[in-house]
C-alpha atoms as a PDB file:
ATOM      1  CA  UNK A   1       1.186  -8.889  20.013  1.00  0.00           C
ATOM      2  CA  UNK A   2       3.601 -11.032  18.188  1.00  0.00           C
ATOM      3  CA  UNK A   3       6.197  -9.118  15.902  1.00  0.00           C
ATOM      4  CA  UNK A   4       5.120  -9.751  12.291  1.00  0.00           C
ATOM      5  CA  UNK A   5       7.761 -11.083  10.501  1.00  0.00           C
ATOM      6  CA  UNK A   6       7.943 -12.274   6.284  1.00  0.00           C
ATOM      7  CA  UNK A   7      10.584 -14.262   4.498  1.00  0.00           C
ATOM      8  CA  UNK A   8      10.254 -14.950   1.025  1.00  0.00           C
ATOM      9  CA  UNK A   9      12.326 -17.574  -0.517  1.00  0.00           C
ATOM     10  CA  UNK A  10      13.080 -18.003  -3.948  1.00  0.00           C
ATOM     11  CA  UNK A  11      11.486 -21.329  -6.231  1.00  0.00           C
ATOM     12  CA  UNK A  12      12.035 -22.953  -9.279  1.00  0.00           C
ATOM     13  CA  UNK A  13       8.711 -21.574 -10.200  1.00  0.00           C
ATOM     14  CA  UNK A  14       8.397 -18.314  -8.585  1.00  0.00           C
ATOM     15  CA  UNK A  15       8.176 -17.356  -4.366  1.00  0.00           C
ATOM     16  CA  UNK A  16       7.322 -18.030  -1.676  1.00  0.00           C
ATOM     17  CA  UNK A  17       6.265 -16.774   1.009  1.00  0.00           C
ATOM     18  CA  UNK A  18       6.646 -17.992   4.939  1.00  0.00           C
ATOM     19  CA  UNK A  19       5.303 -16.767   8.319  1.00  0.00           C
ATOM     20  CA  UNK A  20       3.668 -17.993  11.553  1.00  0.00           C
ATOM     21  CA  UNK A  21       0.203 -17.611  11.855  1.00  0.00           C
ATOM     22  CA  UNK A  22      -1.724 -18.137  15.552  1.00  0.00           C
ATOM     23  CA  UNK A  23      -4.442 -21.086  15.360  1.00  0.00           C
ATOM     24  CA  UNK A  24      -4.834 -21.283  18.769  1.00  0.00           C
ATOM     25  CA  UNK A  25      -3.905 -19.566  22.009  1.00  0.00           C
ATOM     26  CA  UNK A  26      -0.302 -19.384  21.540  1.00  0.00           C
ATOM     27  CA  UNK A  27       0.127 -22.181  19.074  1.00  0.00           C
ATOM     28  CA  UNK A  28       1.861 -21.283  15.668  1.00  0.00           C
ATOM     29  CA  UNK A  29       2.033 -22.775  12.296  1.00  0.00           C
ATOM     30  CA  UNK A  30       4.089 -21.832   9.636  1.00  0.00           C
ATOM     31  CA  UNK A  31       2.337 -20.765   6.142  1.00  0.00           C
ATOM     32  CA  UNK A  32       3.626 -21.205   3.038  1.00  0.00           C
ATOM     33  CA  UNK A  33       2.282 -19.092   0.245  1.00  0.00           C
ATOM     34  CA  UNK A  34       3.419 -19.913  -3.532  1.00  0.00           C
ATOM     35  CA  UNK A  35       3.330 -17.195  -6.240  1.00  0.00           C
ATOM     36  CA  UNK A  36       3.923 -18.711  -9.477  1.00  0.00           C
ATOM     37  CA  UNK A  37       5.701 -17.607 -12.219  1.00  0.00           C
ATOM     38  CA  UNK A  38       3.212 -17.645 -15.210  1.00  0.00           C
ATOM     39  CA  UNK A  39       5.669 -16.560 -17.429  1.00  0.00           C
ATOM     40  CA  UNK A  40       5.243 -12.243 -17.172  1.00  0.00           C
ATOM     41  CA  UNK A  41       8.312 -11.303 -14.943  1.00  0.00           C
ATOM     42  CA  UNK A  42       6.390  -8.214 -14.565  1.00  0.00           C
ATOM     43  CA  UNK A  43       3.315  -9.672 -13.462  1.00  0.00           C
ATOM     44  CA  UNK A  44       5.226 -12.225 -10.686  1.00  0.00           C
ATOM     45  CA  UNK A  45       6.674  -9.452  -8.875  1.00  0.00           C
ATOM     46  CA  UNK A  46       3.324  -7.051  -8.918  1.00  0.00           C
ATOM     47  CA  UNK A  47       1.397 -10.669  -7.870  1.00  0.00           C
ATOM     48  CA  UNK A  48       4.546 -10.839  -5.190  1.00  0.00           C
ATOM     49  CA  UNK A  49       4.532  -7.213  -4.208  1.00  0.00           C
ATOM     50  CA  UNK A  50       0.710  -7.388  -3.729  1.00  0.00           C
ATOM     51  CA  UNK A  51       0.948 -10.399  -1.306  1.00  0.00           C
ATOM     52  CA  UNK A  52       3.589  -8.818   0.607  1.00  0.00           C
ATOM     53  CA  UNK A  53       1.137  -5.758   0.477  1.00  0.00           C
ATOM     54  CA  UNK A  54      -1.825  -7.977   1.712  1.00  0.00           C
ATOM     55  CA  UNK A  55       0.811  -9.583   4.888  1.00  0.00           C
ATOM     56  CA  UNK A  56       0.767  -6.093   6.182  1.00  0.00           C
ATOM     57  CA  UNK A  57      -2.240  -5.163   6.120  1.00  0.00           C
ATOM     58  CA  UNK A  58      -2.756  -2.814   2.496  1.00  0.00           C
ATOM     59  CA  UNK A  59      -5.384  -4.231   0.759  1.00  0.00           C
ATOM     60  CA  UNK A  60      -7.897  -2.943  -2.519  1.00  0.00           C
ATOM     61  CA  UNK A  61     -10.533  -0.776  -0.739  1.00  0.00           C
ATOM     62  CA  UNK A  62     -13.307   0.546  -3.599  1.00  0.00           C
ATOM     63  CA  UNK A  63     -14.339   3.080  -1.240  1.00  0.00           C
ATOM     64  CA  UNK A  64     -10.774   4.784  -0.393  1.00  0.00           C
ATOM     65  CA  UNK A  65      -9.423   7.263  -2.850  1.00  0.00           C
ATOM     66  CA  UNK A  66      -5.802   6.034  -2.868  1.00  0.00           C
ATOM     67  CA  UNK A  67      -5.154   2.437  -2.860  1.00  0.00           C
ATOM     68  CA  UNK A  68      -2.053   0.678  -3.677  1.00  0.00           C
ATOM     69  CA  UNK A  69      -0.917   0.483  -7.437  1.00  0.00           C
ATOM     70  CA  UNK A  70       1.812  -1.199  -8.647  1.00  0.00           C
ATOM     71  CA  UNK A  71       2.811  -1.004 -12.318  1.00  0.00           C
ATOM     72  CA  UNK A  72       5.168  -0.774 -14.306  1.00  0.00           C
ATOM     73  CA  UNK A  73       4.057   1.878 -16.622  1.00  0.00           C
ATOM     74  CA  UNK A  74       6.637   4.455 -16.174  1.00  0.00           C
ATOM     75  CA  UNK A  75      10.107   5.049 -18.307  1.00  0.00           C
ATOM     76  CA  UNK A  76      13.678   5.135 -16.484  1.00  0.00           C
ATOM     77  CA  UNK A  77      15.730   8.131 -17.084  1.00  0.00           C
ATOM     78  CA  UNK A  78      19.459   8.556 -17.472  1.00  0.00           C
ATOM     79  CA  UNK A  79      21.100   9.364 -14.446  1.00  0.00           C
ATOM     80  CA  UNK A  80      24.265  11.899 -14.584  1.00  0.00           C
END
């Protein structure tokens, strides 16, 4: 098995990200997968977070009791 490697790259609208899928018996292409920013900073880096999620292999399951969350509903605390 190939070693799974991700870059992401910075756009003028968002990320994107790049790695080498098989199509064939040891030929490779290189994907290119935008995530746009729709104007929610928030929102672009859970959308980015998810995909980089997804790459790995952690996707939404309905059935499993702890899936992958990412929010951004907790406050920061002062740190001494």
């Amino acid at each position: 098995m190939r070693d799974r490697e991700l870059k992401i790259e910075g756009s003028d609208d968002g990320f994107v990200l790049i790695y080498q899928t098989e199509v064939r018996d040891g030929i490779w292409e290189t994907e290119y997968v935008p995530v746009e920013d729709l104007g929610d900073e928030q929102d672009l880096f859970r959308r980015l977070l998810d995909r980089v999620a997804e790459y790995f292999g952690m996707e939404y399951n309905k059935w499993n009791p702890s899936n992958l969350n990412i929010t951004f509903d907790k406050r920061g605390h002062k740190v001494e």
